[in-house]
PDB file of N, CA and C in Angstrom:
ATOM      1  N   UNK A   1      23.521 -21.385  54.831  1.00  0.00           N
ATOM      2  CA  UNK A   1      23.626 -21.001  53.440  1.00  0.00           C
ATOM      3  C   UNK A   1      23.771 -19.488  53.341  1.00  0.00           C
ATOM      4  N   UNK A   2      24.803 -19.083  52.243  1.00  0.00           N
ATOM      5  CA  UNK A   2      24.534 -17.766  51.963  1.00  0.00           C
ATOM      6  C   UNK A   2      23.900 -17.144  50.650  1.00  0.00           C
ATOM      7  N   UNK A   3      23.216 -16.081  50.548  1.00  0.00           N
ATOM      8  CA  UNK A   3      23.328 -15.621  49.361  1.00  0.00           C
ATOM      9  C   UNK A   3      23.336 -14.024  49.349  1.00  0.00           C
ATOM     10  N   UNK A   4      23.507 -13.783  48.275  1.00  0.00           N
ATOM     11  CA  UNK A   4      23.643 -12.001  48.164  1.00  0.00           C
ATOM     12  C   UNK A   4      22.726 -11.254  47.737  1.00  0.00           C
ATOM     13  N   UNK A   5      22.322 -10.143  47.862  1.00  0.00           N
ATOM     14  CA  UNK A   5      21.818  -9.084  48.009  1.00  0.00           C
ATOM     15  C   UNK A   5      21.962  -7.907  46.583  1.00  0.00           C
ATOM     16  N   UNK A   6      21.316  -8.273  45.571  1.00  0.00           N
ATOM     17  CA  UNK A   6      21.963  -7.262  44.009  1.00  0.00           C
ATOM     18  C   UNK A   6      21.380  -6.465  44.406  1.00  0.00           C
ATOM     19  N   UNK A   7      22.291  -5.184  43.189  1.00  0.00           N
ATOM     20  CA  UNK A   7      22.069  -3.745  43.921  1.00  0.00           C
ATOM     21  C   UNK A   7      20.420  -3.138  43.182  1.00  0.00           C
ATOM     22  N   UNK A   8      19.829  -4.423  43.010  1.00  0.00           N
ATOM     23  CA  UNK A   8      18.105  -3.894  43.156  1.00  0.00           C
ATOM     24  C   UNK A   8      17.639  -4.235  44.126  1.00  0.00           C
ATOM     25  N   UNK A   9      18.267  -5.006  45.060  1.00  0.00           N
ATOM     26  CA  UNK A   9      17.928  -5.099  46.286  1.00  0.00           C
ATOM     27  C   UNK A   9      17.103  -6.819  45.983  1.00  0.00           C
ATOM     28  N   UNK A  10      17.750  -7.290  45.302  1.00  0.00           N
ATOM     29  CA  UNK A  10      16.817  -8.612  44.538  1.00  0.00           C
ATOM     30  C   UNK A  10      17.671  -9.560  45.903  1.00  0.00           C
ATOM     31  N   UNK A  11      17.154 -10.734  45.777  1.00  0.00           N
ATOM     32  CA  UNK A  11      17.863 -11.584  46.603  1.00  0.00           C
ATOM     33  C   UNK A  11      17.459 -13.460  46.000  1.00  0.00           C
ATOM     34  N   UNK A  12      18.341 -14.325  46.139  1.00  0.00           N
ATOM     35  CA  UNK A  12      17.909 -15.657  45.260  1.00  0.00           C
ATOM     36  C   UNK A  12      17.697 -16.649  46.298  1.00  0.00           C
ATOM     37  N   UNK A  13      16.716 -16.737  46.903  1.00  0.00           N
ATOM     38  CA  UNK A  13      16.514 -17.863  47.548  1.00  0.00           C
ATOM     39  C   UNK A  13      16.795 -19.563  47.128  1.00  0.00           C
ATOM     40  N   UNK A  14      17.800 -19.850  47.958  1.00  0.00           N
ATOM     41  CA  UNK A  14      18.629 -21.607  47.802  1.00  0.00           C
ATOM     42  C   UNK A  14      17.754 -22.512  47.269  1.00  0.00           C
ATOM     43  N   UNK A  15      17.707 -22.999  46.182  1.00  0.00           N
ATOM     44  CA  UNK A  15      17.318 -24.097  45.586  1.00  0.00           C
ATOM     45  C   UNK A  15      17.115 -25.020  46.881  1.00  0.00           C
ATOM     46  N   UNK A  16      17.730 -25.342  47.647  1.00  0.00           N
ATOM     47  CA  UNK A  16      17.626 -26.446  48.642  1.00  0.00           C
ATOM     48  C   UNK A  16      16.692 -26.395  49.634  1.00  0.00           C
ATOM     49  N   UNK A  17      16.298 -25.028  49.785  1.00  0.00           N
ATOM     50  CA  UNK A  17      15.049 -24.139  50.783  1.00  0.00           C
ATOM     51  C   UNK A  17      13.958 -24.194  50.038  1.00  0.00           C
ATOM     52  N   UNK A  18      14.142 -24.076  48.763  1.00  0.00           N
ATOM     53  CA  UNK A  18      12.703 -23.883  48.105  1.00  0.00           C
ATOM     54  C   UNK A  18      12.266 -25.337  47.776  1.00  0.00           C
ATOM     55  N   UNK A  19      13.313 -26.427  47.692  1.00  0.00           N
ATOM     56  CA  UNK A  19      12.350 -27.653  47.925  1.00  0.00           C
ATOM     57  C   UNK A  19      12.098 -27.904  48.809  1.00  0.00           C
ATOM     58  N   UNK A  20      12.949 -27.732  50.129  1.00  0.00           N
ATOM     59  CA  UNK A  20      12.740 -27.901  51.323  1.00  0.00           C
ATOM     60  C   UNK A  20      11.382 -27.133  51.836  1.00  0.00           C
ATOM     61  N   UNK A  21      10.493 -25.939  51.394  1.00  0.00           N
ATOM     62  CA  UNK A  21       9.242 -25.680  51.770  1.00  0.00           C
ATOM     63  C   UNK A  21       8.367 -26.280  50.191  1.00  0.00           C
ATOM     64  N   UNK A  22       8.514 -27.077  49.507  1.00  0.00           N
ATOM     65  CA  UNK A  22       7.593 -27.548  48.834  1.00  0.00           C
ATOM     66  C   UNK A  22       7.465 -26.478  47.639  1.00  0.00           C
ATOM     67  N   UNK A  23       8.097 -25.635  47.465  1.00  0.00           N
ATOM     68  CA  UNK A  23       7.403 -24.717  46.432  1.00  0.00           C
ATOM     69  C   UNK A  23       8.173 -24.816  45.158  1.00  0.00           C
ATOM     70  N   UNK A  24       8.428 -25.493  44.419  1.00  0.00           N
ATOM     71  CA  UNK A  24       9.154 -25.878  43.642  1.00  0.00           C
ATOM     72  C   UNK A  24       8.438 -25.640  42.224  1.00  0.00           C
ATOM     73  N   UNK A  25       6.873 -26.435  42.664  1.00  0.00           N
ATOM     74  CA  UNK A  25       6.503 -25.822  41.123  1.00  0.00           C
ATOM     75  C   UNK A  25       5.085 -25.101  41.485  1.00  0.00           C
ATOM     76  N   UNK A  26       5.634 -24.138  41.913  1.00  0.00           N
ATOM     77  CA  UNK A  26       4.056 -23.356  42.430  1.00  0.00           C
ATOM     78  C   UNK A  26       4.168 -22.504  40.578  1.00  0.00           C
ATOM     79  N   UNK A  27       2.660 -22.312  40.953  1.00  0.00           N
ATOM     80  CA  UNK A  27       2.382 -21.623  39.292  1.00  0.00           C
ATOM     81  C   UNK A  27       3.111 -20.215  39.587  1.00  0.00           C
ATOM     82  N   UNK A  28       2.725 -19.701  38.320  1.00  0.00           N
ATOM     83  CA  UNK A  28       3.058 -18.234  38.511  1.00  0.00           C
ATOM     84  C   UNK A  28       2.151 -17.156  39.380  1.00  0.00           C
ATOM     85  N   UNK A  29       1.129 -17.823  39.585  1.00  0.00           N
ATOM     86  CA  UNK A  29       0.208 -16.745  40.782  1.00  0.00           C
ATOM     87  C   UNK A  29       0.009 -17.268  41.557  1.00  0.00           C
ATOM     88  N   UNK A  30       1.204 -17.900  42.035  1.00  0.00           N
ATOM     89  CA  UNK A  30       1.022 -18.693  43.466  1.00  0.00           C
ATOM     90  C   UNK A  30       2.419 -18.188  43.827  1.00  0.00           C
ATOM     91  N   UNK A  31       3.237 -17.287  43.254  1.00  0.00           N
ATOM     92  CA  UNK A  31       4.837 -17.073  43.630  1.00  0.00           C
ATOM     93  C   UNK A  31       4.718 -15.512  44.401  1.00  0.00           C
ATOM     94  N   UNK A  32       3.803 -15.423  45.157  1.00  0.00           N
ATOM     95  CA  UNK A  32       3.861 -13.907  46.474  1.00  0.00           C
ATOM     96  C   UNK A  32       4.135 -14.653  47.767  1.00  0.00           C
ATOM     97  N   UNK A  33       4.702 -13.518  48.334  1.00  0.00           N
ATOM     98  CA  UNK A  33       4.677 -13.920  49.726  1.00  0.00           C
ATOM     99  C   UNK A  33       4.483 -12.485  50.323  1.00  0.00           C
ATOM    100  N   UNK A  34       4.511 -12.981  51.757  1.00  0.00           N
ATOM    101  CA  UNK A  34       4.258 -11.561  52.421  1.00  0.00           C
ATOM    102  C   UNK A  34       5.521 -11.448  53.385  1.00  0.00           C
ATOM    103  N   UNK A  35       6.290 -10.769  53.520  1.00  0.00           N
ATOM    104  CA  UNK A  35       7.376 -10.361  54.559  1.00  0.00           C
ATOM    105  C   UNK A  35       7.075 -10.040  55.601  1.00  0.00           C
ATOM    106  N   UNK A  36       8.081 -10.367  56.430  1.00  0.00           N
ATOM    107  CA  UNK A  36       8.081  -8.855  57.225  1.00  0.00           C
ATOM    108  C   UNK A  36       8.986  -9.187  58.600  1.00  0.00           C
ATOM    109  N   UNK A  37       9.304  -8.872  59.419  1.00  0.00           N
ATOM    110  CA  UNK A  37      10.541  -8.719  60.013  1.00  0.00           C
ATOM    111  C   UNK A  37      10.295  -8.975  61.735  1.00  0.00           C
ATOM    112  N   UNK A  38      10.380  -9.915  62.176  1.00  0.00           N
ATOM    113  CA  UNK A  38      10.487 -10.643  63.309  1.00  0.00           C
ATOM    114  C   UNK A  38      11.770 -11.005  64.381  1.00  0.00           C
ATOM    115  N   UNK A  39      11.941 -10.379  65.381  1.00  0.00           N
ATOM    116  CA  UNK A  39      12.857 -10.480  66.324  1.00  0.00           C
ATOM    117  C   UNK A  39      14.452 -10.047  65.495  1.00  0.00           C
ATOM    118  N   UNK A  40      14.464  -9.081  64.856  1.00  0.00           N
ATOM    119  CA  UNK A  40      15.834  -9.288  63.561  1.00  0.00           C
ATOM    120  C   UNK A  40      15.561  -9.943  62.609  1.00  0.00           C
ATOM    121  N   UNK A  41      15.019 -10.728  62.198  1.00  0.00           N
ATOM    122  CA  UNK A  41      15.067 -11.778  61.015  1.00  0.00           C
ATOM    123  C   UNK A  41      13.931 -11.500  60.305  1.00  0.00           C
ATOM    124  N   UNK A  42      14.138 -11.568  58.954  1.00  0.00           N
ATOM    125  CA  UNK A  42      13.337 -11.656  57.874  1.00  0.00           C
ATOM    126  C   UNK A  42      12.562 -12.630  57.239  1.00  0.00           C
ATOM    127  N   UNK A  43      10.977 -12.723  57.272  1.00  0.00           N
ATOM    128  CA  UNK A  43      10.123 -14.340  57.492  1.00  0.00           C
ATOM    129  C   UNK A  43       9.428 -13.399  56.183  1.00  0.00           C
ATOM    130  N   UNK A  44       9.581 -14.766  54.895  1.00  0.00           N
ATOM    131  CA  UNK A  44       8.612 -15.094  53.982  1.00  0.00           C
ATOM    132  C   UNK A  44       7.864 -15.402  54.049  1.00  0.00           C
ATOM    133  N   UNK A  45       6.439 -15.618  54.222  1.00  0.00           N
ATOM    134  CA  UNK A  45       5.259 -16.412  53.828  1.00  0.00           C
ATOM    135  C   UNK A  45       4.764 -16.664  52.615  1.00  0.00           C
ATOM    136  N   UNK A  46       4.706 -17.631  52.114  1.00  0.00           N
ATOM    137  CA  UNK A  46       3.689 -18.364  50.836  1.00  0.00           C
ATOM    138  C   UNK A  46       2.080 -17.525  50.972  1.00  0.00           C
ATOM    139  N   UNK A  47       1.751 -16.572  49.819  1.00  0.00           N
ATOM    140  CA  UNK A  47       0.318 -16.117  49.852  1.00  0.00           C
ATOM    141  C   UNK A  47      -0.052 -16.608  49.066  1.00  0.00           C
ATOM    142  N   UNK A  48      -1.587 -15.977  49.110  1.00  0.00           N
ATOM    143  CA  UNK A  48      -2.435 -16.762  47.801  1.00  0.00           C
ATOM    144  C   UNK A  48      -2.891 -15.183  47.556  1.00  0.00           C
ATOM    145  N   UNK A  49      -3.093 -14.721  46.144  1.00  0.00           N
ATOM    146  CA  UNK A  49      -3.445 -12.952  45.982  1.00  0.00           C
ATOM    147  C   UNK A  49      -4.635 -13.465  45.314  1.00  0.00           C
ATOM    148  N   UNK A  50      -6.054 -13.047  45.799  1.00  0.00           N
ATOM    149  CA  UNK A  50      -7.079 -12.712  45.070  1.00  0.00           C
ATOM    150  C   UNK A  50      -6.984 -11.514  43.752  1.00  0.00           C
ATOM    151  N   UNK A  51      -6.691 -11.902  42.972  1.00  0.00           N
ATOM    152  CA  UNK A  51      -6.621 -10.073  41.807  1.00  0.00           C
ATOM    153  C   UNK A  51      -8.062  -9.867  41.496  1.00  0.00           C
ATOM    154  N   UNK A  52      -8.873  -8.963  41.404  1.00  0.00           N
ATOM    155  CA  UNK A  52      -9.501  -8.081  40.804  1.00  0.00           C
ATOM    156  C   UNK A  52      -9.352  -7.806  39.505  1.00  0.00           C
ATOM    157  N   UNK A  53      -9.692  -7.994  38.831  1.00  0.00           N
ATOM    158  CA  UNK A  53     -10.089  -7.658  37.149  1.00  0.00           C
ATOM    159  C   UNK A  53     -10.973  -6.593  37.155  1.00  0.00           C
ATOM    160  N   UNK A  54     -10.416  -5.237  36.560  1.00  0.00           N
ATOM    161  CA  UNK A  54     -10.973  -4.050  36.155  1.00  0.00           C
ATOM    162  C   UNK A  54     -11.446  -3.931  34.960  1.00  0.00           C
ATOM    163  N   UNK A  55     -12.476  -3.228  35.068  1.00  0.00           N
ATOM    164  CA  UNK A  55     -13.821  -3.322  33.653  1.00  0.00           C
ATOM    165  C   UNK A  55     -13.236  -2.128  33.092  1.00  0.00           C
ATOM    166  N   UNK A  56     -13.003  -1.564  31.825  1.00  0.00           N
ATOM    167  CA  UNK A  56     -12.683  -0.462  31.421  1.00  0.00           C
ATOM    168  C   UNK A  56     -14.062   0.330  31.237  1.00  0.00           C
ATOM    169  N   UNK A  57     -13.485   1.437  31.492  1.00  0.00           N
ATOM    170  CA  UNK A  57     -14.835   2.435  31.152  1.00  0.00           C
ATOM    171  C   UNK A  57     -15.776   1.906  30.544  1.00  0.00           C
ATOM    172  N   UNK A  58     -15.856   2.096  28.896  1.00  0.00           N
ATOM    173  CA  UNK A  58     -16.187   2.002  28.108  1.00  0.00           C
ATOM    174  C   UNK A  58     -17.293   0.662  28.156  1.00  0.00           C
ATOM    175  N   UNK A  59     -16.461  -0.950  28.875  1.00  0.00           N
ATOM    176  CA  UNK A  59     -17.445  -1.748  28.692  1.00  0.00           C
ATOM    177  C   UNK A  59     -18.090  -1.763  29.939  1.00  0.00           C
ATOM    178  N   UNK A  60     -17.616  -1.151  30.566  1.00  0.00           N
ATOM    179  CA  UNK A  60     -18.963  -1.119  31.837  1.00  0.00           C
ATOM    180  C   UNK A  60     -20.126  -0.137  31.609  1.00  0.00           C
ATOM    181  N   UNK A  61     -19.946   0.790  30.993  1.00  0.00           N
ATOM    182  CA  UNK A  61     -21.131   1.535  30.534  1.00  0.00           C
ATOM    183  C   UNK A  61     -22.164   0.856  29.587  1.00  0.00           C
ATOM    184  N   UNK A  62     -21.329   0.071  28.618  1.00  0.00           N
ATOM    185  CA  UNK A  62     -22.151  -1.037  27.182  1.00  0.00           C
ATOM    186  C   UNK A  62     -22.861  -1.738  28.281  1.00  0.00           C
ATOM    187  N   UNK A  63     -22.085  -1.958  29.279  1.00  0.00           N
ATOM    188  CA  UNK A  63     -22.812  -2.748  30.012  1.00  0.00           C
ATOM    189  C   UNK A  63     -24.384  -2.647  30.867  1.00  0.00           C
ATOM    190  N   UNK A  64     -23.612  -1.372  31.399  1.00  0.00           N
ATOM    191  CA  UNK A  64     -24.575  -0.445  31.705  1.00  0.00           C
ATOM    192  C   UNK A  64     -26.074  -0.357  31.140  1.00  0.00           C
ATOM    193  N   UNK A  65     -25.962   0.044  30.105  1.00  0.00           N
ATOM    194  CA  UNK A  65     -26.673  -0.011  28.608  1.00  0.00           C
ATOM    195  C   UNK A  65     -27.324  -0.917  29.075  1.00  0.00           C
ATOM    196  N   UNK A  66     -26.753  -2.055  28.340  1.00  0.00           N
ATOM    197  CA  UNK A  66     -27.932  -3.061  27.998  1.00  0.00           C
ATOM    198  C   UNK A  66     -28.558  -3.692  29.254  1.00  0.00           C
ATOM    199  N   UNK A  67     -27.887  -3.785  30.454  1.00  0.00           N
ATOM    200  CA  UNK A  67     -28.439  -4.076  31.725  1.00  0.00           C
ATOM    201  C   UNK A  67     -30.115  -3.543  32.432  1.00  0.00           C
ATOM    202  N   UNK A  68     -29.445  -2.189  31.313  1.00  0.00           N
ATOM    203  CA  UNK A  68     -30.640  -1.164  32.314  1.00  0.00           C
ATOM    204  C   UNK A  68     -32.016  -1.189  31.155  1.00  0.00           C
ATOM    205  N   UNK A  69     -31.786  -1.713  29.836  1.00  0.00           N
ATOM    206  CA  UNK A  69     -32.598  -1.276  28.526  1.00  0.00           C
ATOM    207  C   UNK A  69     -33.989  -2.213  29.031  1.00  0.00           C
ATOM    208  N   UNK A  70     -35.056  -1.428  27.875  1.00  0.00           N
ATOM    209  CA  UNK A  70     -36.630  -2.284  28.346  1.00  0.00           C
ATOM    210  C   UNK A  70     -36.666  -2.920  27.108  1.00  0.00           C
ATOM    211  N   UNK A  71     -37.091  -4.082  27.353  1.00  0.00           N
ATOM    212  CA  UNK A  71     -37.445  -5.092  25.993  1.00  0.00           C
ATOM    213  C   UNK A  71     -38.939  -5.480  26.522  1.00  0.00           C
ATOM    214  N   UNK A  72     -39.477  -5.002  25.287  1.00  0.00           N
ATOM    215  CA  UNK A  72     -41.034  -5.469  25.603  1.00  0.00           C
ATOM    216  C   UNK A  72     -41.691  -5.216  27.010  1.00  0.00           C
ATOM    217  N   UNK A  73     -41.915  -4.165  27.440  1.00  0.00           N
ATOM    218  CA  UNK A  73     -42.067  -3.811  28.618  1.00  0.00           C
ATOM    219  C   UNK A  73     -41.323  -4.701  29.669  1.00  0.00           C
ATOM    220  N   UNK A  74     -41.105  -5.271  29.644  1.00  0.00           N
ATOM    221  CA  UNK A  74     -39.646  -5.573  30.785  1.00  0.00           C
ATOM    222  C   UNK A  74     -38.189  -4.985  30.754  1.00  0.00           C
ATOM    223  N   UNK A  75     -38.063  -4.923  32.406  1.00  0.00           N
ATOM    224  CA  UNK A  75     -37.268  -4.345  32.492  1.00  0.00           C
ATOM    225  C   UNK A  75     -36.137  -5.488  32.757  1.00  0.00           C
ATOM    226  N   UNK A  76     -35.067  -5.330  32.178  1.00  0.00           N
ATOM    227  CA  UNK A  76     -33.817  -6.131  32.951  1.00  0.00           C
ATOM    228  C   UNK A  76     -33.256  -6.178  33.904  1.00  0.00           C
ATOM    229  N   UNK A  77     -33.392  -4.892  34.023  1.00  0.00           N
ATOM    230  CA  UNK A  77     -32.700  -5.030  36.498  1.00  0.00           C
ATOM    231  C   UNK A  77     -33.817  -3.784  36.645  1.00  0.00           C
ATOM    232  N   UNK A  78     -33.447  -2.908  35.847  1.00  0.00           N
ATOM    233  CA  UNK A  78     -34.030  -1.800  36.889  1.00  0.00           C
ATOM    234  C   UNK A  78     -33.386  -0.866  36.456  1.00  0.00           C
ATOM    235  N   UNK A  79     -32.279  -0.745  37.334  1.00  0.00           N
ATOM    236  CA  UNK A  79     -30.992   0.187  37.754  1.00  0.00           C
ATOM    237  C   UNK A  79     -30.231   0.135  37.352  1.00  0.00           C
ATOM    238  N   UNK A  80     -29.229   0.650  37.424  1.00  0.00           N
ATOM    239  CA  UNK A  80     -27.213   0.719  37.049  1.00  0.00           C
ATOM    240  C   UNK A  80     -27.596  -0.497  38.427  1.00  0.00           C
ATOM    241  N   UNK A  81     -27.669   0.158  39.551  1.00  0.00           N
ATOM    242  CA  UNK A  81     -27.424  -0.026  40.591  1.00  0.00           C
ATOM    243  C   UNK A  81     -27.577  -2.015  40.842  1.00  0.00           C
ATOM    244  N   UNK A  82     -28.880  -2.480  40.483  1.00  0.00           N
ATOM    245  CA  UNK A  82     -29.208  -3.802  40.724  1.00  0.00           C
ATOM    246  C   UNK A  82     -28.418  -4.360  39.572  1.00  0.00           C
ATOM    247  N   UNK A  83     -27.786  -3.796  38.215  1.00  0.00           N
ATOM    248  CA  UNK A  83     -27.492  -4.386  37.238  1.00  0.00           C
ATOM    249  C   UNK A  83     -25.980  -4.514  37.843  1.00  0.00           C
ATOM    250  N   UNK A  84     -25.057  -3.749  38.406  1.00  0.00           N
ATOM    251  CA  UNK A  84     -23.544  -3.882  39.109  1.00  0.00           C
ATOM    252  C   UNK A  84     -23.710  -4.958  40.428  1.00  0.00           C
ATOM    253  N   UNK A  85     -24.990  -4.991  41.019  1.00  0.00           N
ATOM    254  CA  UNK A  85     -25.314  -5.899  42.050  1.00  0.00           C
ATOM    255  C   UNK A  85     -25.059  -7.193  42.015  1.00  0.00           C
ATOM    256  N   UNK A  86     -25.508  -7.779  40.112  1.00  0.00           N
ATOM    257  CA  UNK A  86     -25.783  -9.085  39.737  1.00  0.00           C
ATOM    258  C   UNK A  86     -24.288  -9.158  39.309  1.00  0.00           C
ATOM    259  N   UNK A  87     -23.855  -8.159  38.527  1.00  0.00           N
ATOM    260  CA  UNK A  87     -22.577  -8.522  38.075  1.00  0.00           C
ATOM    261  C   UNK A  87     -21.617  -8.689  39.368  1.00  0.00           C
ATOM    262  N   UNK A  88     -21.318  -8.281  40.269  1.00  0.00           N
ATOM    263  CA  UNK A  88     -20.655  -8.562  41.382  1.00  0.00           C
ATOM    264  C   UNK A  88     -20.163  -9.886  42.251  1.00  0.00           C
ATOM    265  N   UNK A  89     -22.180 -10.212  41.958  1.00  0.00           N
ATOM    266  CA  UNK A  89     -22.127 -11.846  43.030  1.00  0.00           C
ATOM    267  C   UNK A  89     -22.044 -12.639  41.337  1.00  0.00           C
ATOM    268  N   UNK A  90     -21.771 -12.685  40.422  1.00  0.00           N
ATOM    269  CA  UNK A  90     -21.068 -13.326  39.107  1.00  0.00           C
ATOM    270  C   UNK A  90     -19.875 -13.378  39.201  1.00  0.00           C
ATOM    271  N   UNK A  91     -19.255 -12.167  39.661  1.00  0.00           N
ATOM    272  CA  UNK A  91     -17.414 -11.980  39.484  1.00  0.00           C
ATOM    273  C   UNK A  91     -17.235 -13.082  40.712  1.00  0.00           C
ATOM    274  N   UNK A  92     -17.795 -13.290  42.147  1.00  0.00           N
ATOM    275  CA  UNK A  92     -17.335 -13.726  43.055  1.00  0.00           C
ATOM    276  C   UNK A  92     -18.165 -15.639  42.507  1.00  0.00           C
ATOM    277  N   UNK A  93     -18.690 -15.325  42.263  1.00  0.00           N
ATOM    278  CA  UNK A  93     -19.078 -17.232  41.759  1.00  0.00           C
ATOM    279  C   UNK A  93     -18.120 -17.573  41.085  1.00  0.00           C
ATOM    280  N   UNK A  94     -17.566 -16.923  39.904  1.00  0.00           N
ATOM    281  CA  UNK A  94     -16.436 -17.446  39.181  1.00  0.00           C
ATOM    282  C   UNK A  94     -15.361 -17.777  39.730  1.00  0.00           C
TER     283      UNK A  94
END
């Protein structure tokens, strides 16, 4: 099979290849791969991308806040430090 090369450097992989590896209806965050260049030839791989979700300033400090505040002589973590601790092993449970 051939295909071409646009001058963004884009390229359309054959309908007949992409059923032929099963990926036909991968979602939209299942459509990365990783390249890279073997004996001359150019090898796709199917990835899976973990993304990271970034806290903006602003609500990580609110966060901050209320993490660290005393209610009735208790404390809620403590720290910034134990309060980013809990939020962390939360982001990775989800």
């Amino acid at each position: 099979m051939v295909t071409k090369m646009t001058v963004k450097n884009q390229i359309t992989v054959p309908k007949k290849i992409i059923e032929r590896m099963g990926l036909v209806d991968l979602k939209e965050e299942d459509r990365y791969f990783e390249i890279q260049i073997k004996d001359d030839c150019i090898v796709l791989k199917p990835v899976t991308l973990i993304v990271e979700e970034r806290i903006p300033e602003e609500k990580w400090h609110k966060f901050e806040t209320w993490a660290t505040k005393i209610e009735k002589d208790d404390v809620v973590f403590g720290s910034s430090k134990k309060a980013s601790q809990f939020l962390k092993k939360r982001i990775k449970k989800s």
